[in-house]
C-alpha atoms as a PDB file:
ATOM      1  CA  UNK A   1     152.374 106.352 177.684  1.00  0.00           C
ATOM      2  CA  UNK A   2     153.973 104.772 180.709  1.00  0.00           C
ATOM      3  CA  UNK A   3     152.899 107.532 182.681  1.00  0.00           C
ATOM      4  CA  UNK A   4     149.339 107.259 182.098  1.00  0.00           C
ATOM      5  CA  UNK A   5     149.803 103.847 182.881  1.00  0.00           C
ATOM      6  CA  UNK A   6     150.869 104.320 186.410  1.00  0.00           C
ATOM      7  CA  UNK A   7     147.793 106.760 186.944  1.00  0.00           C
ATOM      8  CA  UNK A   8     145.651 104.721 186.244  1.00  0.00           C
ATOM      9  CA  UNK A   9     147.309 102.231 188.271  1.00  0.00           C
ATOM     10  CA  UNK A  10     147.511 104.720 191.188  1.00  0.00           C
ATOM     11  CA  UNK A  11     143.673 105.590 190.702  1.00  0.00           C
ATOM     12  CA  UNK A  12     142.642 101.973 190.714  1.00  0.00           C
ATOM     13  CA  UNK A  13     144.056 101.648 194.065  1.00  0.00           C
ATOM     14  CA  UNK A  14     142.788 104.762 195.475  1.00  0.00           C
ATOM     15  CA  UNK A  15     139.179 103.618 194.735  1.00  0.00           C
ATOM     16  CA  UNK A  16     140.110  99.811 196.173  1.00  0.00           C
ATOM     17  CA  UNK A  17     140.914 101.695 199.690  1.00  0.00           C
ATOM     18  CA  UNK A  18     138.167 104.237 199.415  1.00  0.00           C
ATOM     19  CA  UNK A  19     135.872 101.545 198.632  1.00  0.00           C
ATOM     20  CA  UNK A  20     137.289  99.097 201.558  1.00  0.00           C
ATOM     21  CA  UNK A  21     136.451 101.543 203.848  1.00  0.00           C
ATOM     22  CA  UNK A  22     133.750 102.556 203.303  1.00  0.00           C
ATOM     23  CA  UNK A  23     132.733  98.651 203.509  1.00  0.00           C
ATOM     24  CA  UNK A  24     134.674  97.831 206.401  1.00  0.00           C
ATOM     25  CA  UNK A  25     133.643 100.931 208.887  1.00  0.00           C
ATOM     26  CA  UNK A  26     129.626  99.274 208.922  1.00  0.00           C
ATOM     27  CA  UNK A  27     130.652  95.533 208.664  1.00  0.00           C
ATOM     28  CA  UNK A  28     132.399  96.095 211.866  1.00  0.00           C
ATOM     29  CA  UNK A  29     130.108  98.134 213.457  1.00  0.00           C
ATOM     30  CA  UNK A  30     126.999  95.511 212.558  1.00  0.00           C
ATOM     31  CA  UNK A  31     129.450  92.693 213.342  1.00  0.00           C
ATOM     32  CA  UNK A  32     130.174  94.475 216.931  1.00  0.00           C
ATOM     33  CA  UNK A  33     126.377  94.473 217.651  1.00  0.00           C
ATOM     34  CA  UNK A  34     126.004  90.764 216.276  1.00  0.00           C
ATOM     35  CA  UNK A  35     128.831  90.261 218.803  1.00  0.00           C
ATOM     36  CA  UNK A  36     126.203  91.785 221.665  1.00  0.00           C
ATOM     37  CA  UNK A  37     123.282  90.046 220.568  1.00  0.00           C
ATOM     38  CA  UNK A  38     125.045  86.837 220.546  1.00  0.00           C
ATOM     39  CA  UNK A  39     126.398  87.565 224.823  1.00  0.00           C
ATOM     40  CA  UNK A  40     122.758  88.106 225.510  1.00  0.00           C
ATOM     41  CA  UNK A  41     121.293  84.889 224.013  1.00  0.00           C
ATOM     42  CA  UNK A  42     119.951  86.381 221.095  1.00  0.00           C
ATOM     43  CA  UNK A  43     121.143  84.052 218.487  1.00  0.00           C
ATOM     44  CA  UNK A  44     118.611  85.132 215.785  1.00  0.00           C
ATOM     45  CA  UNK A  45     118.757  88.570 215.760  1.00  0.00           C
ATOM     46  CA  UNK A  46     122.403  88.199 216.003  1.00  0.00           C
ATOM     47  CA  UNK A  47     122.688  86.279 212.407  1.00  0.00           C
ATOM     48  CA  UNK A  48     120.509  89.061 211.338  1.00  0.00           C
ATOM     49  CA  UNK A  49     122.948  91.220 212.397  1.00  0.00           C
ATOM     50  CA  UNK A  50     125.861  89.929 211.477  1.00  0.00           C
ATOM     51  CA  UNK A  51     124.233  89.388 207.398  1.00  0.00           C
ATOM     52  CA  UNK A  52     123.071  92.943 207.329  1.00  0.00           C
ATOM     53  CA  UNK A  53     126.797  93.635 207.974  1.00  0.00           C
ATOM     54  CA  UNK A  54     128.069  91.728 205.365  1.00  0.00           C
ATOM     55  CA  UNK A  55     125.589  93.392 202.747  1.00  0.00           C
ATOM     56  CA  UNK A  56     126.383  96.543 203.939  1.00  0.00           C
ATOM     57  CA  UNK A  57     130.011  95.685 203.292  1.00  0.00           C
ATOM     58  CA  UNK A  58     129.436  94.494 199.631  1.00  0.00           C
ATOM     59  CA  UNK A  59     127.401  97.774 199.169  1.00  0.00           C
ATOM     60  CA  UNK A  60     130.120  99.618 201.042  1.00  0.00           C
ATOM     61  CA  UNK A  61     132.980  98.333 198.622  1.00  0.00           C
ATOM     62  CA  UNK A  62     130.277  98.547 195.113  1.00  0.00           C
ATOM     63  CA  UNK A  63     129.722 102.461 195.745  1.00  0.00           C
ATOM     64  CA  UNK A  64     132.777 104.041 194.512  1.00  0.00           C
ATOM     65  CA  UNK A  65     131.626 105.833 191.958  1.00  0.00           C
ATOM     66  CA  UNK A  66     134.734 105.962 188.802  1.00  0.00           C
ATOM     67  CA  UNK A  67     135.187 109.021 187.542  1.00  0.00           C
ATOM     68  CA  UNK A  68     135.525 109.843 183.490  1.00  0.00           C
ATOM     69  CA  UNK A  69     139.045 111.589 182.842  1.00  0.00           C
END
């Protein structure tokens, strides 16, 4: 019992990492470019930027797909 316990335990963390990655790797990227936008004087398309990288990291984090053991 206690082992299937810490299994699960272990699984729920390896899906929190996979699932910060793969939400952190575009955030930063978008971010990096919002960064550029923002040194050239385009403020606009900088926000734009920098909210598409923010949804990508919510979408990023909500696609780790559970698996049925």
């Amino acid at each position: 019992m206690m082992g299937n316990i810490d299994h699960k335990k272990g699984t729920q963390m390896n899906l929190l990492k996979k699932g910060l990655l793969r939400g952190t790797i575009p955030f930063i990227l978008l971010t990096l470019v919002s960064l550029w936008l923002t040194y050239q004087g385009l403020s606009v398309a900088s926000n734009h930027a920098f909210f598409m990288g923010l949804i990508a990291f919510f979408f990023g984090v909500t696609s780790v797909k559970v698996g049925v053991s």
